[in-house]
PDB file of N, CA and C in Angstrom:
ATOM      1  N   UNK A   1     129.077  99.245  90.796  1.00  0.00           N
ATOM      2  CA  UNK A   1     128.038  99.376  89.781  1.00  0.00           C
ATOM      3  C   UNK A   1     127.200  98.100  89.701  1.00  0.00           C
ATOM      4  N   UNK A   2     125.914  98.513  89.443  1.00  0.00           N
ATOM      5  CA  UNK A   2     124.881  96.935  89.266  1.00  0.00           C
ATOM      6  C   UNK A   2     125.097  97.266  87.531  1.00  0.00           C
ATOM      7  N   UNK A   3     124.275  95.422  87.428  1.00  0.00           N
ATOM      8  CA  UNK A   3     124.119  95.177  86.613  1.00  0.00           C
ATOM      9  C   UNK A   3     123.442  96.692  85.417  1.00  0.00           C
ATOM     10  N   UNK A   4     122.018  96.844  85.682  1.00  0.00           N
ATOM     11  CA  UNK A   4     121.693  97.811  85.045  1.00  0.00           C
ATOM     12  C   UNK A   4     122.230  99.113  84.544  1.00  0.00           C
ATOM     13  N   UNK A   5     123.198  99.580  85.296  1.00  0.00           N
ATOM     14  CA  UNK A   5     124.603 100.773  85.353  1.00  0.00           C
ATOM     15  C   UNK A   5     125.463 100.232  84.595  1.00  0.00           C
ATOM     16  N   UNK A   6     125.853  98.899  84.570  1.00  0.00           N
ATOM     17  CA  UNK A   6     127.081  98.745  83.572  1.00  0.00           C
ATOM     18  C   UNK A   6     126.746  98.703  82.326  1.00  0.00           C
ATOM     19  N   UNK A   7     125.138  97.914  82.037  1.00  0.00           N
ATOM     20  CA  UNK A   7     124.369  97.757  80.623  1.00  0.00           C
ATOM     21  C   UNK A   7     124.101  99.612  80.155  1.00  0.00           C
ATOM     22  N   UNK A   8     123.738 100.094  80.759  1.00  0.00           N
ATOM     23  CA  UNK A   8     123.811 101.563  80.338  1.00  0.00           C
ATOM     24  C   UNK A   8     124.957 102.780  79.811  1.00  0.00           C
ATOM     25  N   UNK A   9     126.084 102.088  80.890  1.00  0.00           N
ATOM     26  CA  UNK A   9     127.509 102.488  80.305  1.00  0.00           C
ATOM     27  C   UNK A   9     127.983 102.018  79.280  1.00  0.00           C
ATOM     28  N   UNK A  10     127.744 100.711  78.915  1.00  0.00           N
ATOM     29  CA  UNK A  10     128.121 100.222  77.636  1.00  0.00           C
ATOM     30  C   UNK A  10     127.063 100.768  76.570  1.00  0.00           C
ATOM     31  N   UNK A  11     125.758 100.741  76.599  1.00  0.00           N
ATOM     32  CA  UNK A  11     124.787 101.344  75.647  1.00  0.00           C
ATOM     33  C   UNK A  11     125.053 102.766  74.659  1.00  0.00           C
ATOM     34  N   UNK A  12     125.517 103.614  76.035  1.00  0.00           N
ATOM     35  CA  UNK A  12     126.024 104.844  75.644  1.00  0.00           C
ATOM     36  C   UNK A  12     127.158 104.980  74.916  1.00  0.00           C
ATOM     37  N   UNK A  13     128.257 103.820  75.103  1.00  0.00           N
ATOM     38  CA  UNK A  13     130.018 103.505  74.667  1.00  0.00           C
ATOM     39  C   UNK A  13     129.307 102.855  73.105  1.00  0.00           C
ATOM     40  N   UNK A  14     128.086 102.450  73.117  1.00  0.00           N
ATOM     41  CA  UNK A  14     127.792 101.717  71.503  1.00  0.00           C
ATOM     42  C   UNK A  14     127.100 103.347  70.543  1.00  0.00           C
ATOM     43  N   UNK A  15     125.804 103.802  71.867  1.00  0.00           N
ATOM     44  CA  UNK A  15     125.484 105.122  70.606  1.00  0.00           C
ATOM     45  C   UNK A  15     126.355 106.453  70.453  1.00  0.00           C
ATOM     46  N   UNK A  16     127.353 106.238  70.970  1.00  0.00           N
ATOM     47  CA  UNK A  16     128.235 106.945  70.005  1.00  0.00           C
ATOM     48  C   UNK A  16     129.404 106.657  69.746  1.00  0.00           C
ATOM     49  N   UNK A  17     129.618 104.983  69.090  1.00  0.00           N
ATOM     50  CA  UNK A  17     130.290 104.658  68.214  1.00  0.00           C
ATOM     51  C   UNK A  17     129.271 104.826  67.027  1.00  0.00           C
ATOM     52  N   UNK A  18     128.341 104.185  67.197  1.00  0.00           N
ATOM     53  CA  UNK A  18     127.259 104.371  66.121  1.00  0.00           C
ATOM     54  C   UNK A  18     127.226 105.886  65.188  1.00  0.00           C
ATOM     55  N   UNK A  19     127.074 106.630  66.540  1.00  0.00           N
ATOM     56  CA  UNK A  19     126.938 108.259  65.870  1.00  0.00           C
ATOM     57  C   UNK A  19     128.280 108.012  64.851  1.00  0.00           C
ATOM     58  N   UNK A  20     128.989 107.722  65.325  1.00  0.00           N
ATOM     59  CA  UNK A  20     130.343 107.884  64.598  1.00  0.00           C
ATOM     60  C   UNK A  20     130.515 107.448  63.228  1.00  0.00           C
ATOM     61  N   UNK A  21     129.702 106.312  63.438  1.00  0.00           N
ATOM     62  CA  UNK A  21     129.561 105.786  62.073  1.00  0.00           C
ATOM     63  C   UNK A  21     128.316 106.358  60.998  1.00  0.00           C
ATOM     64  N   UNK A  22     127.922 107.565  61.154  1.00  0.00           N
ATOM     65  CA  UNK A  22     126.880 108.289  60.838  1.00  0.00           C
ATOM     66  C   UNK A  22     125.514 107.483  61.473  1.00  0.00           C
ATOM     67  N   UNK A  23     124.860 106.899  62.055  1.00  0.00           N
ATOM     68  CA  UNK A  23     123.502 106.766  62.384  1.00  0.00           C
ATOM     69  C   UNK A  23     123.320 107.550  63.738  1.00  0.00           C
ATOM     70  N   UNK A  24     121.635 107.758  63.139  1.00  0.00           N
ATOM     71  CA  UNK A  24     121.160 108.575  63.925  1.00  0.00           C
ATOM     72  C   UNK A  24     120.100 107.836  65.028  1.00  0.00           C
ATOM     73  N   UNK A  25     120.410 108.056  66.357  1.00  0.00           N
ATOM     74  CA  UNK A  25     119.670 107.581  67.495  1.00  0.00           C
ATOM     75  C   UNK A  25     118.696 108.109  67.382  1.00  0.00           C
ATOM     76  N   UNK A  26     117.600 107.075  67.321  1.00  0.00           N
ATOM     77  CA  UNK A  26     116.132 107.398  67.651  1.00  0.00           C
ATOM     78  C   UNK A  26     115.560 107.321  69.228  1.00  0.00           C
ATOM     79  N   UNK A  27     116.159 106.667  69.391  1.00  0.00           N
ATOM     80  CA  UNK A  27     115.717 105.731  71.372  1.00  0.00           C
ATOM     81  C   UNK A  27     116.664 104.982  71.693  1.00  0.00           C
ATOM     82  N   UNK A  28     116.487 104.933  73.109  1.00  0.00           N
ATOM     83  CA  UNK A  28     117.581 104.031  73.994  1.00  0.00           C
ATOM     84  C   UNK A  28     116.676 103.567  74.970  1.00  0.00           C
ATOM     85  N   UNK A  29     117.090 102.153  74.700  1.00  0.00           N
ATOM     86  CA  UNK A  29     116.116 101.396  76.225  1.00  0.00           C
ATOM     87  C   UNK A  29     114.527 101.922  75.754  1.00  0.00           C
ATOM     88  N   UNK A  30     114.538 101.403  75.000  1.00  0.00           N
ATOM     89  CA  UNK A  30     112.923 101.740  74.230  1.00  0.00           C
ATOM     90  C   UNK A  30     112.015 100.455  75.270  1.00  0.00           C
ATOM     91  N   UNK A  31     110.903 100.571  76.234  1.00  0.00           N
ATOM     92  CA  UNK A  31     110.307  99.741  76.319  1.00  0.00           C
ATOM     93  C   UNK A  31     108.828  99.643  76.350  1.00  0.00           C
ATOM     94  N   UNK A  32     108.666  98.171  76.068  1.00  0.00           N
ATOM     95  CA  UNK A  32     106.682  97.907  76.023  1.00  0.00           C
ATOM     96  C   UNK A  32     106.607  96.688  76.760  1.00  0.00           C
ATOM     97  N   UNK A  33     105.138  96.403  76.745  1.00  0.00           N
ATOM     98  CA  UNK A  33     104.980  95.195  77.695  1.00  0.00           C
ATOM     99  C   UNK A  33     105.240  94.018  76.999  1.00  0.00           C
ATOM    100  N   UNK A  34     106.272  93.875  75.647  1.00  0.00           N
ATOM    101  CA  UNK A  34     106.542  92.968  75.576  1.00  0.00           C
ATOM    102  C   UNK A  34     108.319  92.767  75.735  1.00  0.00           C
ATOM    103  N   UNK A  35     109.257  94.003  76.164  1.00  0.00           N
ATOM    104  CA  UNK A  35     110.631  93.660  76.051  1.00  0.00           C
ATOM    105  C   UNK A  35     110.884  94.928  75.982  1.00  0.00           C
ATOM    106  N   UNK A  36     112.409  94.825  76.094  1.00  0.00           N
ATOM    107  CA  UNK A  36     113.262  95.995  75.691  1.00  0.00           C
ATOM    108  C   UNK A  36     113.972  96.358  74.379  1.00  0.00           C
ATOM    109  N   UNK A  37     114.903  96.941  73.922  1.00  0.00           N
ATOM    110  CA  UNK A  37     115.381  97.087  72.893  1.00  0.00           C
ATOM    111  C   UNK A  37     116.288  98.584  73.155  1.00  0.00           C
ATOM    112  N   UNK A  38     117.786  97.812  73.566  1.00  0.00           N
ATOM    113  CA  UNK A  38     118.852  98.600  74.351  1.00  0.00           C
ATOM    114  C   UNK A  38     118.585 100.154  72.682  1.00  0.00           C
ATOM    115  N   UNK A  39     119.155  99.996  71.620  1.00  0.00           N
ATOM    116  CA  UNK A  39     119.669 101.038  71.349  1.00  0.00           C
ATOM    117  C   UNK A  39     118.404 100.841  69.293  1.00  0.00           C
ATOM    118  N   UNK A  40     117.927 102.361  68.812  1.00  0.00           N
ATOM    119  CA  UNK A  40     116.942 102.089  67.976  1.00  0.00           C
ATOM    120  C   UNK A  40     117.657 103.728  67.300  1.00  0.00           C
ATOM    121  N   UNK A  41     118.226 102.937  65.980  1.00  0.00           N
ATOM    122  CA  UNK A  41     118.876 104.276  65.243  1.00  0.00           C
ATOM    123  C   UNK A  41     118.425 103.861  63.887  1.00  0.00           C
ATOM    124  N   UNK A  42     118.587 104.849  63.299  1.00  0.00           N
ATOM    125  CA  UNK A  42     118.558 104.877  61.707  1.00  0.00           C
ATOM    126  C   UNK A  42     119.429 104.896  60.728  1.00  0.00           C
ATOM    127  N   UNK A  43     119.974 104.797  59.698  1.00  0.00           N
ATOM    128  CA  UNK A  43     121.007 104.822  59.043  1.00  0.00           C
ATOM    129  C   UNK A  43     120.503 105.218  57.346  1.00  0.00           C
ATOM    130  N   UNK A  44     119.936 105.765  56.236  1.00  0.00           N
ATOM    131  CA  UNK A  44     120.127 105.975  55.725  1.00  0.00           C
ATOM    132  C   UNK A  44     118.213 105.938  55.822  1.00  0.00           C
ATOM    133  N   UNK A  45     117.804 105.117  54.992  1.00  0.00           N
ATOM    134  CA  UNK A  45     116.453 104.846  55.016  1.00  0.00           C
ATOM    135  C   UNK A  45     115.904 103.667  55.222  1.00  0.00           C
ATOM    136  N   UNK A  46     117.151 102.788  56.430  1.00  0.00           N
ATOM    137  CA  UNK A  46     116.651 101.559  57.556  1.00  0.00           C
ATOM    138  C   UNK A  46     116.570 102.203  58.877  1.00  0.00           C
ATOM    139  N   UNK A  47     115.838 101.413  59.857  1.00  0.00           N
ATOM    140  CA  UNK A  47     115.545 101.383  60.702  1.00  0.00           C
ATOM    141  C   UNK A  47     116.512 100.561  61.007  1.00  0.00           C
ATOM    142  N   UNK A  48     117.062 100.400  62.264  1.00  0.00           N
ATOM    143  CA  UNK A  48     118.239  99.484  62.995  1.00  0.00           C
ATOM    144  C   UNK A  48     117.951  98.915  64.150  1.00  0.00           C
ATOM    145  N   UNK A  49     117.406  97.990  64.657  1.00  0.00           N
ATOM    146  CA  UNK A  49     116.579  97.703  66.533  1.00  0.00           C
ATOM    147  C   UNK A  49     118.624  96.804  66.849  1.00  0.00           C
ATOM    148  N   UNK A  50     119.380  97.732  67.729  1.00  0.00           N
ATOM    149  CA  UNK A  50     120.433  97.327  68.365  1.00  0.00           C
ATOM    150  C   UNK A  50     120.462  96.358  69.727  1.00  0.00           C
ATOM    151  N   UNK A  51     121.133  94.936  69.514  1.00  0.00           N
ATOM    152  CA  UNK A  51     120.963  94.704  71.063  1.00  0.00           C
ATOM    153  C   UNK A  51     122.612  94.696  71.533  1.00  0.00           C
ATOM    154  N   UNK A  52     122.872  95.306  72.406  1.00  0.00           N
ATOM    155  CA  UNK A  52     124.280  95.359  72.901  1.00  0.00           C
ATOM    156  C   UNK A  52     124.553  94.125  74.113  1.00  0.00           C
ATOM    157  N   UNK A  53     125.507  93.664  73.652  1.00  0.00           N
ATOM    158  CA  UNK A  53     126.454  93.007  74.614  1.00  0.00           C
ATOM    159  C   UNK A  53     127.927  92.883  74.941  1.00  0.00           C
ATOM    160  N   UNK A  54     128.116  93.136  76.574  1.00  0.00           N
ATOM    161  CA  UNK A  54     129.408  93.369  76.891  1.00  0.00           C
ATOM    162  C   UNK A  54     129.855  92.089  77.885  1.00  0.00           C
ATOM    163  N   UNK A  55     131.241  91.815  77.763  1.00  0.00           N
ATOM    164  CA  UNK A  55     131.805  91.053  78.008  1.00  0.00           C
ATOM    165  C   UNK A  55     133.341  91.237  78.743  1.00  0.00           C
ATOM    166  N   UNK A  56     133.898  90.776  79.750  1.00  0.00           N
ATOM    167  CA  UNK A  56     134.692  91.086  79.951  1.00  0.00           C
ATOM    168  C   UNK A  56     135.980  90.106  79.114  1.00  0.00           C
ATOM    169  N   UNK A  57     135.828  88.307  79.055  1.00  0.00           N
ATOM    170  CA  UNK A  57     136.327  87.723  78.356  1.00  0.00           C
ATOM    171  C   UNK A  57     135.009  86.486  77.606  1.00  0.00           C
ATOM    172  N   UNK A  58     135.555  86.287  76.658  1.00  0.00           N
ATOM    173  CA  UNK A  58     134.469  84.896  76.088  1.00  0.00           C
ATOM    174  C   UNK A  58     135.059  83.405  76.949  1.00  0.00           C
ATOM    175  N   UNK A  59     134.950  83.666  77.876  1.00  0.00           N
ATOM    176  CA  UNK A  59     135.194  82.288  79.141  1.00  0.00           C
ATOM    177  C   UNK A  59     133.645  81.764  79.172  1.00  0.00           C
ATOM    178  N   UNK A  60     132.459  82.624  79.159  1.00  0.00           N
ATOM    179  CA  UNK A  60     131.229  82.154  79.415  1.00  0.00           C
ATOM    180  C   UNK A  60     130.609  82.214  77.427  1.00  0.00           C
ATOM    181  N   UNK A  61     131.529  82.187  76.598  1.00  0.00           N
ATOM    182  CA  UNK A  61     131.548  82.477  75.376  1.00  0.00           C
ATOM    183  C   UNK A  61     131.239  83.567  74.857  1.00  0.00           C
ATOM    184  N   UNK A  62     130.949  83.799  73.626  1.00  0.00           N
ATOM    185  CA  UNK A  62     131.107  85.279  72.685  1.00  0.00           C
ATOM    186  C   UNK A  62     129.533  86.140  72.888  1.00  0.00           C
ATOM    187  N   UNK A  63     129.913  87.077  73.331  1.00  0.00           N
ATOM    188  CA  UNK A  63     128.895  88.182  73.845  1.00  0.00           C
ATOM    189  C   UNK A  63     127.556  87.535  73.181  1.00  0.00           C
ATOM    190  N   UNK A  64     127.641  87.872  71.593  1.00  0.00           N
ATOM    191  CA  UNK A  64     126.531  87.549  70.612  1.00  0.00           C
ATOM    192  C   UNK A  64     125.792  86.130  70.931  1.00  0.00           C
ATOM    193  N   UNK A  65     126.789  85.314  71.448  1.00  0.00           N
ATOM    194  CA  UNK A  65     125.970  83.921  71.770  1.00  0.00           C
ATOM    195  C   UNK A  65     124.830  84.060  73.309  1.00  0.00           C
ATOM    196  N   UNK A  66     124.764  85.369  73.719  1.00  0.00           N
ATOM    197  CA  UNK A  66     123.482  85.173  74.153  1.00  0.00           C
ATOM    198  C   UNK A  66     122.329  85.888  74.228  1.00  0.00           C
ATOM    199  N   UNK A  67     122.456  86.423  72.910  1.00  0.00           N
ATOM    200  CA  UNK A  67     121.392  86.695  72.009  1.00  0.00           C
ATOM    201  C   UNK A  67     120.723  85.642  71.560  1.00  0.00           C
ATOM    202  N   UNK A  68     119.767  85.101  72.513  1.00  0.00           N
ATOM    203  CA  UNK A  68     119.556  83.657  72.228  1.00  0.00           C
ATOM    204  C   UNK A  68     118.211  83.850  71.040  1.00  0.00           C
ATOM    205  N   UNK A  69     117.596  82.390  71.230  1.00  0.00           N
ATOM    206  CA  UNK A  69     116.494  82.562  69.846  1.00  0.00           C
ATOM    207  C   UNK A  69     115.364  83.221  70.282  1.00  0.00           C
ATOM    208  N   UNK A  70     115.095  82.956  71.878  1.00  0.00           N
ATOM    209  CA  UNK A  70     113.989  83.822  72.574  1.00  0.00           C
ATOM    210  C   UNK A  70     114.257  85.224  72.798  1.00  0.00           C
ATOM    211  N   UNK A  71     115.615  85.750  73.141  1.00  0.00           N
ATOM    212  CA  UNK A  71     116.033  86.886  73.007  1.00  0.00           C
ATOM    213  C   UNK A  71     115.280  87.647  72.106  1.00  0.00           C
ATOM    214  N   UNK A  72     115.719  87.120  70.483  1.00  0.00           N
ATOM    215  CA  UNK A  72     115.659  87.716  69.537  1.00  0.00           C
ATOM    216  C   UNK A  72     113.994  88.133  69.103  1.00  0.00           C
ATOM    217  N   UNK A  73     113.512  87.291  69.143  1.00  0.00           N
ATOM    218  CA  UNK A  73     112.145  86.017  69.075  1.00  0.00           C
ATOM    219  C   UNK A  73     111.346  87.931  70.035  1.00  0.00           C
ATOM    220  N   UNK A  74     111.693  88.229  71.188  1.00  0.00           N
ATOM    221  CA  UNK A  74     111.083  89.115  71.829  1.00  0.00           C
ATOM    222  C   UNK A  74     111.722  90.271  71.201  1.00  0.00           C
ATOM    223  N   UNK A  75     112.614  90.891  71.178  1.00  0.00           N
ATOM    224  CA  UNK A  75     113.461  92.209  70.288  1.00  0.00           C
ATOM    225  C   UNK A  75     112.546  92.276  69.575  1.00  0.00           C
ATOM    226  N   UNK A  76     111.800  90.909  68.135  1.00  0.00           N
ATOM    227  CA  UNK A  76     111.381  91.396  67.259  1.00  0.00           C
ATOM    228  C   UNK A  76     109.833  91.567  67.554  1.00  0.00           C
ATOM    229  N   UNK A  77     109.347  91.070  68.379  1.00  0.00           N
ATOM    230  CA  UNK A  77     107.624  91.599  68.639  1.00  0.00           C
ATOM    231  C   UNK A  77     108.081  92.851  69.541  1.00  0.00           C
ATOM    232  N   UNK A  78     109.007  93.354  70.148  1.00  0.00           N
ATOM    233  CA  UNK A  78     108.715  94.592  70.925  1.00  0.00           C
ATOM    234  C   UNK A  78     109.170  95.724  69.270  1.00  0.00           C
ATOM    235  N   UNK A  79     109.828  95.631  68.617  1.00  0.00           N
ATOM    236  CA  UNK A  79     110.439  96.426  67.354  1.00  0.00           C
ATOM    237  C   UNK A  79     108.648  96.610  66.308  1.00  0.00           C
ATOM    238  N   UNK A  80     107.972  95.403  66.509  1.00  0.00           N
ATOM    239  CA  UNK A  80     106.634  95.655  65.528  1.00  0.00           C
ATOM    240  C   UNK A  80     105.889  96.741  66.419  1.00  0.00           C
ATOM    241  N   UNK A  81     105.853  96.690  67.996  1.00  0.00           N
ATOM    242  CA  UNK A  81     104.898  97.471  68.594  1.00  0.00           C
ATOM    243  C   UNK A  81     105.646  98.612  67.975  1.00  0.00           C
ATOM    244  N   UNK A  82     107.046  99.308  68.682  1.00  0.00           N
ATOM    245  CA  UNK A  82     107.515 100.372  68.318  1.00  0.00           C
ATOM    246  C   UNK A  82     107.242 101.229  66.529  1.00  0.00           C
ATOM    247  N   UNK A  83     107.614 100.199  65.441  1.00  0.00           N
ATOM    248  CA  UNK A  83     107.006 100.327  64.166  1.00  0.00           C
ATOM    249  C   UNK A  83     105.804 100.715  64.082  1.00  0.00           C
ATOM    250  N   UNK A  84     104.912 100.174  64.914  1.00  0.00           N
ATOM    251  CA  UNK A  84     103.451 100.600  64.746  1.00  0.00           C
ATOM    252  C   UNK A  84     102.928 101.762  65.391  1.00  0.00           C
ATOM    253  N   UNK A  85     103.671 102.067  67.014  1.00  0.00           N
ATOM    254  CA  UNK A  85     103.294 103.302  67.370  1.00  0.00           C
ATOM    255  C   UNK A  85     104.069 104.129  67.259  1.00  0.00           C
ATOM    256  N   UNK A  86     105.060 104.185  66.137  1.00  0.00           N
ATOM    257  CA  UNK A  86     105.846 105.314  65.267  1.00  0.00           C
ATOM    258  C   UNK A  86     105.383 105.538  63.885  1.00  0.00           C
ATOM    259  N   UNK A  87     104.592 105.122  63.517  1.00  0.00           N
ATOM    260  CA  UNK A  87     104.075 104.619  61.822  1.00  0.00           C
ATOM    261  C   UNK A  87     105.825 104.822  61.063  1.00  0.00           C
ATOM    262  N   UNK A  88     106.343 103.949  61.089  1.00  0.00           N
ATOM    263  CA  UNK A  88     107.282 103.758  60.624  1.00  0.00           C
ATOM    264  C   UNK A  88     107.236 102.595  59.794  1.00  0.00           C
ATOM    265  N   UNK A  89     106.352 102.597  58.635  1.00  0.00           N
ATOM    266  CA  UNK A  89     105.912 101.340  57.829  1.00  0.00           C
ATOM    267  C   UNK A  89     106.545 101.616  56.559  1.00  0.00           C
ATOM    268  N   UNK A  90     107.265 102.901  56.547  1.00  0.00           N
ATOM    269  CA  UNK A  90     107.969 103.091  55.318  1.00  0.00           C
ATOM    270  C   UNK A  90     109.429 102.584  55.042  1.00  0.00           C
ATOM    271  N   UNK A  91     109.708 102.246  55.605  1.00  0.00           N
ATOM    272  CA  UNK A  91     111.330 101.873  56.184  1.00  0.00           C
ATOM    273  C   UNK A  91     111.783 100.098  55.751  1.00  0.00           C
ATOM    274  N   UNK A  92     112.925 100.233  55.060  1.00  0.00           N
ATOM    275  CA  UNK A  92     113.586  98.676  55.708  1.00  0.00           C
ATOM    276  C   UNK A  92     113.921  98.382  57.282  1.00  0.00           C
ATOM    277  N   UNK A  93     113.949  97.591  57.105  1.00  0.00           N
ATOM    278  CA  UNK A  93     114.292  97.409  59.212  1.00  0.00           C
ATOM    279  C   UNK A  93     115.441  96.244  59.387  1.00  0.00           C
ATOM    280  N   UNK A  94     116.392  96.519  60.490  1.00  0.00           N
ATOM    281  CA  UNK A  94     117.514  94.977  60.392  1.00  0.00           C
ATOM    282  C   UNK A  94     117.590  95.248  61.839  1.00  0.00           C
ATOM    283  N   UNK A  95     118.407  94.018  61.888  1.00  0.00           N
ATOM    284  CA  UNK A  95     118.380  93.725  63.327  1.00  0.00           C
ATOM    285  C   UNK A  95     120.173  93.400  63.734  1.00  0.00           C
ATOM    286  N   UNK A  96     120.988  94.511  65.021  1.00  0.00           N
ATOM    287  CA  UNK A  96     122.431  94.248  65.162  1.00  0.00           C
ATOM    288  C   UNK A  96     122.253  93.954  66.324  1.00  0.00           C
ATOM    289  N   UNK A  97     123.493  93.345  66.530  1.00  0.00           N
ATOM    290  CA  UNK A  97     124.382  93.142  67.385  1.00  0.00           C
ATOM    291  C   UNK A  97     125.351  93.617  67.634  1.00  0.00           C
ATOM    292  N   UNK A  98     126.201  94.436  68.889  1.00  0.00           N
ATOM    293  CA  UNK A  98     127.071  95.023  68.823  1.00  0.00           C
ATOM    294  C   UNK A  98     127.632  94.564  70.784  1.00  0.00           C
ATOM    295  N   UNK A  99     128.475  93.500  70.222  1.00  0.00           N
ATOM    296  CA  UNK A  99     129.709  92.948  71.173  1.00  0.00           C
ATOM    297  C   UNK A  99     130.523  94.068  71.439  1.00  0.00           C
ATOM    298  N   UNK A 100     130.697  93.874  72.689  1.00  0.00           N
ATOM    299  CA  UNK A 100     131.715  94.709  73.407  1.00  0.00           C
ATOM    300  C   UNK A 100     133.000  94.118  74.342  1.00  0.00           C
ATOM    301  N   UNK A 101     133.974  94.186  73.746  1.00  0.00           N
ATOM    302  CA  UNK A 101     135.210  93.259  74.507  1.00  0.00           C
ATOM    303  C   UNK A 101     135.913  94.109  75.818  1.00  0.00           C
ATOM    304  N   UNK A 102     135.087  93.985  76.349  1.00  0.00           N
ATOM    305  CA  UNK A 102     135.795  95.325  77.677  1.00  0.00           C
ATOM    306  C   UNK A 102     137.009  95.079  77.915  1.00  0.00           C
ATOM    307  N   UNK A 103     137.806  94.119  78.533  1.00  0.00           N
ATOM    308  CA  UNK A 103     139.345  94.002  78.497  1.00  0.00           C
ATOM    309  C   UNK A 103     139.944  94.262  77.429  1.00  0.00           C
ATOM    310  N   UNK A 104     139.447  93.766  75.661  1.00  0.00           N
ATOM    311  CA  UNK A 104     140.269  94.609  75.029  1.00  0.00           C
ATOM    312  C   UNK A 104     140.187  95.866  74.200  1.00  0.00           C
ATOM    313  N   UNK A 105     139.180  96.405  74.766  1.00  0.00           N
ATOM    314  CA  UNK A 105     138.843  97.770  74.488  1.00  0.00           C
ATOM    315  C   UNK A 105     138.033  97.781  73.283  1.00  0.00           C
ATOM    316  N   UNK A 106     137.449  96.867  72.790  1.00  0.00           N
ATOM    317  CA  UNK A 106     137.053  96.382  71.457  1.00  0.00           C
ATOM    318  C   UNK A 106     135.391  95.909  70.879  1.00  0.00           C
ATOM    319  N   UNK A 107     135.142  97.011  70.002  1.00  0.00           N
ATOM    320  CA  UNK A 107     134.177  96.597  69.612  1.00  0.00           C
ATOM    321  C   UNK A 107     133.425  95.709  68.003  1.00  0.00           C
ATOM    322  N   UNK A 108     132.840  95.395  68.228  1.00  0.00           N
ATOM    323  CA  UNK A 108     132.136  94.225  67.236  1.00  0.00           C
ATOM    324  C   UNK A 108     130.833  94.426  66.794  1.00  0.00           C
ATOM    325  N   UNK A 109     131.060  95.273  66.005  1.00  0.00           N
ATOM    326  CA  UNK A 109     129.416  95.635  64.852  1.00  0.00           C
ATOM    327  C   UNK A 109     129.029  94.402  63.868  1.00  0.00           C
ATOM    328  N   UNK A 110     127.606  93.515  64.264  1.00  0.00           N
ATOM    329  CA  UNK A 110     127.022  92.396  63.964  1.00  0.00           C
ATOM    330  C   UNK A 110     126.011  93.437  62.905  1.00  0.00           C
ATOM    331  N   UNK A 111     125.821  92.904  61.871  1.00  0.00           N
ATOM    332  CA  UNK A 111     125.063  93.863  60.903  1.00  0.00           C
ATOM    333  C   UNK A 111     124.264  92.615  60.257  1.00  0.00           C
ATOM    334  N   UNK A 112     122.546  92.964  60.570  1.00  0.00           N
ATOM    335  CA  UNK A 112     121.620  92.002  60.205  1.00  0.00           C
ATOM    336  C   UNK A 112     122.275  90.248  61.208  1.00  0.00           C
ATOM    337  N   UNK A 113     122.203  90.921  62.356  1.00  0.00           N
ATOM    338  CA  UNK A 113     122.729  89.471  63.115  1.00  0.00           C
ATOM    339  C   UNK A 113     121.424  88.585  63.390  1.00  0.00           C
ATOM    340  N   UNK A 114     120.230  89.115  62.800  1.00  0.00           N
ATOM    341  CA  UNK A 114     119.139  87.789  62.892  1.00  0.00           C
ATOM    342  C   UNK A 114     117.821  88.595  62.408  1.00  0.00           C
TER     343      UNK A 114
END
């Protein structure tokens, strides 16, 4: 598997833990010419822009630590385009993180991680 195949297998292993947790998937791998934005669900009457990261151990450190500031910094100008060509101006909006510990089968819901 490449890179892009394993980020997709894990994407799918996050939207439906998510489902699970009642939110509803809007998009996956939403993109514009400014970035991506792995997983875009809703939960009650927020908007949610998900960035997933998987890990096999934190040897290169904790998934979430590379969600860096530019990372984020782009998530949130590609999340305004999406807002704008959804008119989705009615909504709260947050921003997760959701670590994935592949060796220990384990996941890590970051809620408002920036």
């Amino acid at each position: 598997m490449n890179r892009k195949q394993i980020g997709s297998k894990y994407e799918k292993i996050t939207a439906k833990f998510l489902q699970k947790k009642e939110y509803e998937i809007l998009d996956m791998n939403y993109r514009n010419v400014i970035g991506e934005i792995d997983i875009i669900c809703k939960k009650n009457s927020i908007i949610i822009f998900v960035e997933v990261k998987a890990r096999k151990n934190d040897k290169y450190g904790l998934p979430r630590e590379a969600v860096t500031w530019k990372k984020r910094d782009k998530i949130k100008k590609t999340a305004l385009i999406y807002i704008k060509n959804k008119d989705l101006y009615n909504y709260e909006y947050r921003f997760d993180v959701v670590e994935i510990y592949i060796n220990e089968k384990k996941i890590n819901h970051i809620k408002n991680a920036f």
